[in-house]
C-alpha atoms as a PDB file:
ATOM      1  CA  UNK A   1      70.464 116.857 147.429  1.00  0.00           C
ATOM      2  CA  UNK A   2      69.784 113.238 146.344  1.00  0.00           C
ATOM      3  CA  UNK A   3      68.210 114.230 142.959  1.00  0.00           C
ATOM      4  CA  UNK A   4      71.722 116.068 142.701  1.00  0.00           C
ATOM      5  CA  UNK A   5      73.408 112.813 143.964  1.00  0.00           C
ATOM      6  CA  UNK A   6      71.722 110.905 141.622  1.00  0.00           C
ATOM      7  CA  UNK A   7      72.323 112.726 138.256  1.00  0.00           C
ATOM      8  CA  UNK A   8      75.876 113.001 139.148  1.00  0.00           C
ATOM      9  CA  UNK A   9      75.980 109.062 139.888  1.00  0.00           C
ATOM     10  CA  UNK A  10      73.898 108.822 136.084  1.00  0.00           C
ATOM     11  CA  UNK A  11      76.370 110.660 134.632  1.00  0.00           C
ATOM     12  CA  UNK A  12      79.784 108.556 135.755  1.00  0.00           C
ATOM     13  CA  UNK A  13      78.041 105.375 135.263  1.00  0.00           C
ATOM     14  CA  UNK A  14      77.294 106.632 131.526  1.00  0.00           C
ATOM     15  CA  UNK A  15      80.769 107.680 130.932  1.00  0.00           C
ATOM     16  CA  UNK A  16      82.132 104.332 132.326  1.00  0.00           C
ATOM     17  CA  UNK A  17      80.256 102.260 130.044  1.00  0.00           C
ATOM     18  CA  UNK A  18      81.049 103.990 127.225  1.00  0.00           C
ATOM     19  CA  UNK A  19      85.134 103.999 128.340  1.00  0.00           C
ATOM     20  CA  UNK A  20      84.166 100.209 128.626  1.00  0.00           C
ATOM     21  CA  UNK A  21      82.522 100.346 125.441  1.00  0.00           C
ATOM     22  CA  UNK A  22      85.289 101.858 123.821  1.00  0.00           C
ATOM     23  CA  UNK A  23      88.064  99.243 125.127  1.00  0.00           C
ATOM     24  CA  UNK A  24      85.861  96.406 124.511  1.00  0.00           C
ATOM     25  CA  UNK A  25      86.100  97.614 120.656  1.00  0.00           C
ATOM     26  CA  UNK A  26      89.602  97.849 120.667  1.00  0.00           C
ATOM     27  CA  UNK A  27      89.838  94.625 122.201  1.00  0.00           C
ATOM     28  CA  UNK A  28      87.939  93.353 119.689  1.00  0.00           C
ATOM     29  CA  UNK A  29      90.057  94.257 117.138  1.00  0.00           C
ATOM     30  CA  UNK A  30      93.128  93.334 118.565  1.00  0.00           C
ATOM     31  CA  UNK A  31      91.758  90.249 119.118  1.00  0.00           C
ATOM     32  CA  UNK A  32      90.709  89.617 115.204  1.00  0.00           C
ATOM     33  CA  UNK A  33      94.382  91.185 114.139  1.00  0.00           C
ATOM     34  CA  UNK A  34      95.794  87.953 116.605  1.00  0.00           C
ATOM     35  CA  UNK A  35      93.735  85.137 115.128  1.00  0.00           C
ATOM     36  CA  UNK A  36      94.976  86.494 111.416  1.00  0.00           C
ATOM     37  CA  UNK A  37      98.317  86.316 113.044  1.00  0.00           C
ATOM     38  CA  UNK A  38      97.946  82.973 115.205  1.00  0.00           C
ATOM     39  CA  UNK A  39      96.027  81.129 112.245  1.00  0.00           C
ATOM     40  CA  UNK A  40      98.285  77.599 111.778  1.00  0.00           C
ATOM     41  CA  UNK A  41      99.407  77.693 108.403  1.00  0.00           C
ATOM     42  CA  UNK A  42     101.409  75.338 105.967  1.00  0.00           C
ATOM     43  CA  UNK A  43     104.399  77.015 105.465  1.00  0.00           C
ATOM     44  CA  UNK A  44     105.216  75.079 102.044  1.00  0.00           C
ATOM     45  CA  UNK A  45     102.152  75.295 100.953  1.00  0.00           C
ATOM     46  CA  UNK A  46     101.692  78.988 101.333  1.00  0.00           C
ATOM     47  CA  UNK A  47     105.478  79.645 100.239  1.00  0.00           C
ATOM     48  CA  UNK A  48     104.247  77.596  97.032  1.00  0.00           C
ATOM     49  CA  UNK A  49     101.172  79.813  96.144  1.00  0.00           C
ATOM     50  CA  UNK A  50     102.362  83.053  97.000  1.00  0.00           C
ATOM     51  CA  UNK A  51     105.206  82.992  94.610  1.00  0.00           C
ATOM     52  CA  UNK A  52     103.273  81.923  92.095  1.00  0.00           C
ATOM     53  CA  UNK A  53     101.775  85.594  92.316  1.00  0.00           C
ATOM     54  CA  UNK A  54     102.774  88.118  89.382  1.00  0.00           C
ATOM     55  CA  UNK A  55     105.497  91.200  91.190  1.00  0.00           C
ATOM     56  CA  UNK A  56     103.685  94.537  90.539  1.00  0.00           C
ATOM     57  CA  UNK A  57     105.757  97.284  88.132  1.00  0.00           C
ATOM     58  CA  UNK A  58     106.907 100.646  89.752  1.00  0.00           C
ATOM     59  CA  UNK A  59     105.965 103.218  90.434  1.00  0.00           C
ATOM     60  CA  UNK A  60     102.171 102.710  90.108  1.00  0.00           C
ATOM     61  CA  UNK A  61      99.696 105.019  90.849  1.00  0.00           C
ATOM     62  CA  UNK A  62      96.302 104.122  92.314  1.00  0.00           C
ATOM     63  CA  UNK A  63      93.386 106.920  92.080  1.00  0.00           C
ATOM     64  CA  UNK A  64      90.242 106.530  94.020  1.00  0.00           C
ATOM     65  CA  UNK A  65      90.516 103.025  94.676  1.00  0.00           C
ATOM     66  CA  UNK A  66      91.527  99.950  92.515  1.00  0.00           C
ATOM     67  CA  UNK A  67      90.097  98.685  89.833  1.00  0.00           C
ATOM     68  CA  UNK A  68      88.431  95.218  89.192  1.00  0.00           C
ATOM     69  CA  UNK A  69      90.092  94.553  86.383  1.00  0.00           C
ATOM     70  CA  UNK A  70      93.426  94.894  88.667  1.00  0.00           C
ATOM     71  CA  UNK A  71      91.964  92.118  90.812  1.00  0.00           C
ATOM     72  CA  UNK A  72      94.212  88.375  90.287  1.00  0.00           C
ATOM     73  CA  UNK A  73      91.605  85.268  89.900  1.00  0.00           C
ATOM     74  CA  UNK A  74      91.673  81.993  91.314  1.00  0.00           C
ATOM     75  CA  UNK A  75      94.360  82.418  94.044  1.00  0.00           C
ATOM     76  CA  UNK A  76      94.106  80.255  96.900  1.00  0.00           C
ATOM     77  CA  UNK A  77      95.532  83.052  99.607  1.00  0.00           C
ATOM     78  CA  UNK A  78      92.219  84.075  99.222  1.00  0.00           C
ATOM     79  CA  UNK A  79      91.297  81.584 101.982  1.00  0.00           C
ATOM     80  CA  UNK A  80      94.593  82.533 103.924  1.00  0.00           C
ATOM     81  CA  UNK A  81      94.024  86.258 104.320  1.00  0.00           C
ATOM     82  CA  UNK A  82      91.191  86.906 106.245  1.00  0.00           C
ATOM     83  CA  UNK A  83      90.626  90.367 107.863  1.00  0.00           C
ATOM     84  CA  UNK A  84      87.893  92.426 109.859  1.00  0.00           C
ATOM     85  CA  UNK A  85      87.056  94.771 107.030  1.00  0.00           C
ATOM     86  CA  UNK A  86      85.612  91.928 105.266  1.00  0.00           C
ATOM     87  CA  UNK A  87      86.791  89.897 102.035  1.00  0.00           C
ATOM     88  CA  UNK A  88      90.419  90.717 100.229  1.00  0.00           C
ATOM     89  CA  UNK A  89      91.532  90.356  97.142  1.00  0.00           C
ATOM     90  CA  UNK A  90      94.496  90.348  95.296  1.00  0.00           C
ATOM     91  CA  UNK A  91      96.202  92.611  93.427  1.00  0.00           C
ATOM     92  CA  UNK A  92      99.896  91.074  93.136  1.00  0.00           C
ATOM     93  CA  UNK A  93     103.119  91.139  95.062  1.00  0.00           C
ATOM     94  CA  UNK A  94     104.639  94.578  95.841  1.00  0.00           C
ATOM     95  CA  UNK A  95     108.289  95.818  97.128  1.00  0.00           C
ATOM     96  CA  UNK A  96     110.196  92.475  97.096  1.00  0.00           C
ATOM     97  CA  UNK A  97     112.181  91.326 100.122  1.00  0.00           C
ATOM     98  CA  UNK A  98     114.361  88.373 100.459  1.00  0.00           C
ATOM     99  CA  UNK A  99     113.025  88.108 104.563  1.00  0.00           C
ATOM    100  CA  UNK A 100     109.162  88.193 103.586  1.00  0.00           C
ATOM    101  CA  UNK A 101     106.858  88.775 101.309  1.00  0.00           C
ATOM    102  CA  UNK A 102     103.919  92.239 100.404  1.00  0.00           C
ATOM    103  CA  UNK A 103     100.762  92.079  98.952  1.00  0.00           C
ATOM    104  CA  UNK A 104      98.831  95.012  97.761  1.00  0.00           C
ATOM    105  CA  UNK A 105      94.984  93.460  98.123  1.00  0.00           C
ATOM    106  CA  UNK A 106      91.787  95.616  97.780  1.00  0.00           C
ATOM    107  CA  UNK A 107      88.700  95.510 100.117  1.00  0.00           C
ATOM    108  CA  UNK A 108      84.912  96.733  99.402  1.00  0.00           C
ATOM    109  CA  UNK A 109      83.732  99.714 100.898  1.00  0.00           C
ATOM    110  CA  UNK A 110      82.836 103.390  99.737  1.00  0.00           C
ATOM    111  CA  UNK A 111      85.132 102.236  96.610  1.00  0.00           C
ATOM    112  CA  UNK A 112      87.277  99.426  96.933  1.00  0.00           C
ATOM    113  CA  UNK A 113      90.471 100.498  99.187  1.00  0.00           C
ATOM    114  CA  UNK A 114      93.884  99.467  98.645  1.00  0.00           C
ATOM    115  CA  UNK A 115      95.433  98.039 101.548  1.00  0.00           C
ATOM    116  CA  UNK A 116      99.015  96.217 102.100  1.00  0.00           C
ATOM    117  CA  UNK A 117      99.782  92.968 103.978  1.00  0.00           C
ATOM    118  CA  UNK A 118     103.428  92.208 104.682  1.00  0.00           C
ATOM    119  CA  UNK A 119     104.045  88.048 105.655  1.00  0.00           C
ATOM    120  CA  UNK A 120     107.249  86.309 107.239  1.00  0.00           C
ATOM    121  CA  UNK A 121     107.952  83.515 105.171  1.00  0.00           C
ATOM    122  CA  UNK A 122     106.086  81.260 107.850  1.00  0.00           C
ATOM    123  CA  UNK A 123     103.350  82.947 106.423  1.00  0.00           C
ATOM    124  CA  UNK A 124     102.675  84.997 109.928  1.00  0.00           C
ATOM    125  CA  UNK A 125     100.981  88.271 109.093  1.00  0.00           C
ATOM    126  CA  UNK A 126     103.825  90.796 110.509  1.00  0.00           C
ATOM    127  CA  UNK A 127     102.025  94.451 109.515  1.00  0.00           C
ATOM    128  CA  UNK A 128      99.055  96.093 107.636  1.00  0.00           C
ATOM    129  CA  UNK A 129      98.223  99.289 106.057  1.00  0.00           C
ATOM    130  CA  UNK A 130      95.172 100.686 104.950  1.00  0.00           C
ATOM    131  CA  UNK A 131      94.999 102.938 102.623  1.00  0.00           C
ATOM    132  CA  UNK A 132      91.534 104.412 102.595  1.00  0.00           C
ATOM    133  CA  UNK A 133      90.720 108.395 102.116  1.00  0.00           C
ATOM    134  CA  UNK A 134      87.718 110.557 100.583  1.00  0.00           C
ATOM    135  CA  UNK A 135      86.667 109.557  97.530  1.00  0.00           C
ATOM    136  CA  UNK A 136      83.333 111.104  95.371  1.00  0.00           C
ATOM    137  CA  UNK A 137      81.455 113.733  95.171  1.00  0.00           C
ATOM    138  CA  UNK A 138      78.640 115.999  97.194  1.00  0.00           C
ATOM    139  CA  UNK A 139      76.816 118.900  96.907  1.00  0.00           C
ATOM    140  CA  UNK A 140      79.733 121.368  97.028  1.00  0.00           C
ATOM    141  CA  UNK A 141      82.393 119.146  97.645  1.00  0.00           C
ATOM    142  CA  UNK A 142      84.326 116.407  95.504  1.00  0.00           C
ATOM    143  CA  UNK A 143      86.886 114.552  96.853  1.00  0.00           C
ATOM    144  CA  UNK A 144      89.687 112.279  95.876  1.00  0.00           C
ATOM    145  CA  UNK A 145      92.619 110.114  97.079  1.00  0.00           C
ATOM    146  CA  UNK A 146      96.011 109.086  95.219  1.00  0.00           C
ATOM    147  CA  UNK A 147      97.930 106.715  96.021  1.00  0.00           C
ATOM    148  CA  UNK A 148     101.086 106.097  94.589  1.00  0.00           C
ATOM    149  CA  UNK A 149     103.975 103.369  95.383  1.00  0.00           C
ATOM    150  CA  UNK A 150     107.463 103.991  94.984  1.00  0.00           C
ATOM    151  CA  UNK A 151     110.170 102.243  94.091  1.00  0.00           C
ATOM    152  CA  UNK A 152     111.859 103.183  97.111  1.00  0.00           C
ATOM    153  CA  UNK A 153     109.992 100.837  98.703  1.00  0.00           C
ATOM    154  CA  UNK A 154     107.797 104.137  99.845  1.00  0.00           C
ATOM    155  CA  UNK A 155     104.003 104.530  99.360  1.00  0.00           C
ATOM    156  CA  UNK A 156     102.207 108.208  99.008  1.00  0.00           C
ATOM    157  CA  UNK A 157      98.937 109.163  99.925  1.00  0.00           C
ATOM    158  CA  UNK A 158      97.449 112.438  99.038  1.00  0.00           C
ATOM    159  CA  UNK A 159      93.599 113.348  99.921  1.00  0.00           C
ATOM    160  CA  UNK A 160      92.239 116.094  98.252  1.00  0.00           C
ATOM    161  CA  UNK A 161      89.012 117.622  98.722  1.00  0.00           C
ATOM    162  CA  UNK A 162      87.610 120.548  96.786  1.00  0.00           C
ATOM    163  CA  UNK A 163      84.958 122.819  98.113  1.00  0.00           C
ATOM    164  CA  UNK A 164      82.836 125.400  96.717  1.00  0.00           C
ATOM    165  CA  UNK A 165      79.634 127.552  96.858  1.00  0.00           C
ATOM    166  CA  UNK A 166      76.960 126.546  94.751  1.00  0.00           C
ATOM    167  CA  UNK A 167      73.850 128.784  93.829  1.00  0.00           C
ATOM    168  CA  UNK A 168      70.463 127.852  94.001  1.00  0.00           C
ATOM    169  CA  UNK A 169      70.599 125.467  91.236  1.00  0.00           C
ATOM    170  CA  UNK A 170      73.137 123.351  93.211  1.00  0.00           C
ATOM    171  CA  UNK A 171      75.555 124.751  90.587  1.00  0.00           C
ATOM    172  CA  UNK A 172      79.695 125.711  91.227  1.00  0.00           C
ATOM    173  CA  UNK A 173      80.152 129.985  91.895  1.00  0.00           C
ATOM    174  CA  UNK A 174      83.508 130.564  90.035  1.00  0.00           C
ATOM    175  CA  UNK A 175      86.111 132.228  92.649  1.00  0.00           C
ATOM    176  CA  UNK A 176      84.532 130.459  95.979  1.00  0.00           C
ATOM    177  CA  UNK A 177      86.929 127.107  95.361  1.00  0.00           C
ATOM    178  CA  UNK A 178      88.980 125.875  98.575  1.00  0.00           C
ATOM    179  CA  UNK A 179      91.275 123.134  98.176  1.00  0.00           C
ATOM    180  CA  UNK A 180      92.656 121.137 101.060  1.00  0.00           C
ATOM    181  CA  UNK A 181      95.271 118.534 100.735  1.00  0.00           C
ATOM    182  CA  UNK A 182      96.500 116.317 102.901  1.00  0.00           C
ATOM    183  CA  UNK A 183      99.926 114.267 102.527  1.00  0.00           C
ATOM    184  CA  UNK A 184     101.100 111.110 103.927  1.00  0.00           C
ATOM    185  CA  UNK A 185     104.275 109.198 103.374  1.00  0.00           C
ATOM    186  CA  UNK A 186     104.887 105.701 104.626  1.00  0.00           C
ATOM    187  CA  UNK A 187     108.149 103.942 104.413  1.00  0.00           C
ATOM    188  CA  UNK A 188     108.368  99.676 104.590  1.00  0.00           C
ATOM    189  CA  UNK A 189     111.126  99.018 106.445  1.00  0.00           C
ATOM    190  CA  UNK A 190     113.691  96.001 106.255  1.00  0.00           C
ATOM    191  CA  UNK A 191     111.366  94.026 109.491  1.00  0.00           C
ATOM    192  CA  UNK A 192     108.336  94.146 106.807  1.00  0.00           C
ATOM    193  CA  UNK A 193     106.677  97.095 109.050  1.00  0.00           C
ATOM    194  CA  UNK A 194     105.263 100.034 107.640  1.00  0.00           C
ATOM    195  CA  UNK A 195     106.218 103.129 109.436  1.00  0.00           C
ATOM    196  CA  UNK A 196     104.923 106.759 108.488  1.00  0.00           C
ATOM    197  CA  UNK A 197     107.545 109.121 107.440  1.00  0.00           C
ATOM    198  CA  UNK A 198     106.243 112.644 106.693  1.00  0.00           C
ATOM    199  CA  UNK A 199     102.868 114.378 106.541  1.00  0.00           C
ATOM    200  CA  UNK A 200     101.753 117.922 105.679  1.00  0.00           C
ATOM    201  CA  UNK A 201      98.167 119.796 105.326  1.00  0.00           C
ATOM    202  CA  UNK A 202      97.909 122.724 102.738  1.00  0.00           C
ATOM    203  CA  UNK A 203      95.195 125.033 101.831  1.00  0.00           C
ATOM    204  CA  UNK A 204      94.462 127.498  98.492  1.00  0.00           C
ATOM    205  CA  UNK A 205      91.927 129.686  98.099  1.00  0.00           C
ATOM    206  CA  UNK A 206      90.907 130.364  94.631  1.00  0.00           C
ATOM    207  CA  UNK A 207      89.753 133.800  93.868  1.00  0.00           C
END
């Protein structure tokens, strides 16, 4: 009975740390959105160097992540935008609005991920959206994400991932493709928020 007693008191203290575990992350993260969003900045200043930042033509389509050569140089927001996923860099200016201002910046990871900031003109972060999905390929699989931005001030995402059987040679069967796709649409609305719109999932079989 107390071997019984004690297993069972193992097993709620384990799943209470981890619930704690789990809130302590998200307060974590909250926590680093705030201090992006709390940060005492020079409105002038950053009104000054953000306009000074090129207005990106539309539509434009971004395929498995941006490019370097899309990347702006020597712009001091660099040291305004600072963010948990690590350093940001800047693409241009996006979807003009007379109330605040977009950026579409790029981050490192598995390929270098387009994400959007929206500012007040206080220079007060008001949303983010990342943008990340598969990219690459593996043994059997090859993925890839599009991501193209309207000029309806609306941005779509498709992930697609391919999969197939391969022999023994690691090499593609013809006839055992399945493709899945995934849709997003986000819309930016007039309070500089991003909001999502419309999704769908679809799968083919190739024979």
């Amino acid at each position: 009975m107390l071997k019984r007693f004690l297993i069972v008191l193992a097993i709620g203290l384990g799943l209470s740390l981890e619930l704690n575990s789990c809130s302590q992350k998200q307060e974590d993260s909250n926590s680093k959105i705030q201090l992006i969003k709390n940060e005492k900045i020079d409105t002038t200043t950053f009104q000054n160097q953000i306009e000074k930042i090129k207005i990106l033509n539309l539509p434009m389509v971004v395929k498995d992540g941006i490019k370097e050569n899309q990347f702006l140089e020597n712009i001091q927001l660099h040291d305004l935008i600072k963010d948990e996923e690590g350093p940001i860099n800047i693409c241009g200016r996006i979807f003009p609005n007379p109330n605040f201002y977009t950026l579409l910046c790029g981050a490192a990871g598995d390929y270098l991920i387009p994400f959007l900031y929206s500012y007040g003109k206080d220079g007060q972060l008001i949303d983010r959206l990342k943008l990340e999905g598969p990219c690459g390929e593996d043994c059997g699989y090859i993925y890839s994400t599009t991501v193209i931005f309207n000029k309806d001030y609306t941005i779509s995402k498709t992930d697609t991932t391919r999969h197939y059987k391969v022999d023994k040679n690691d090499n593609n069967i013809p006839g055992t493709d399945t493709v899945y796709v995934k849709k997003i649409k986000y819309k930016l609305n007039d309070t500089g928020k991003f909001t999502k719109i419309d999704s769908s999932k679809t799968v083919t079989y190739k024979k």
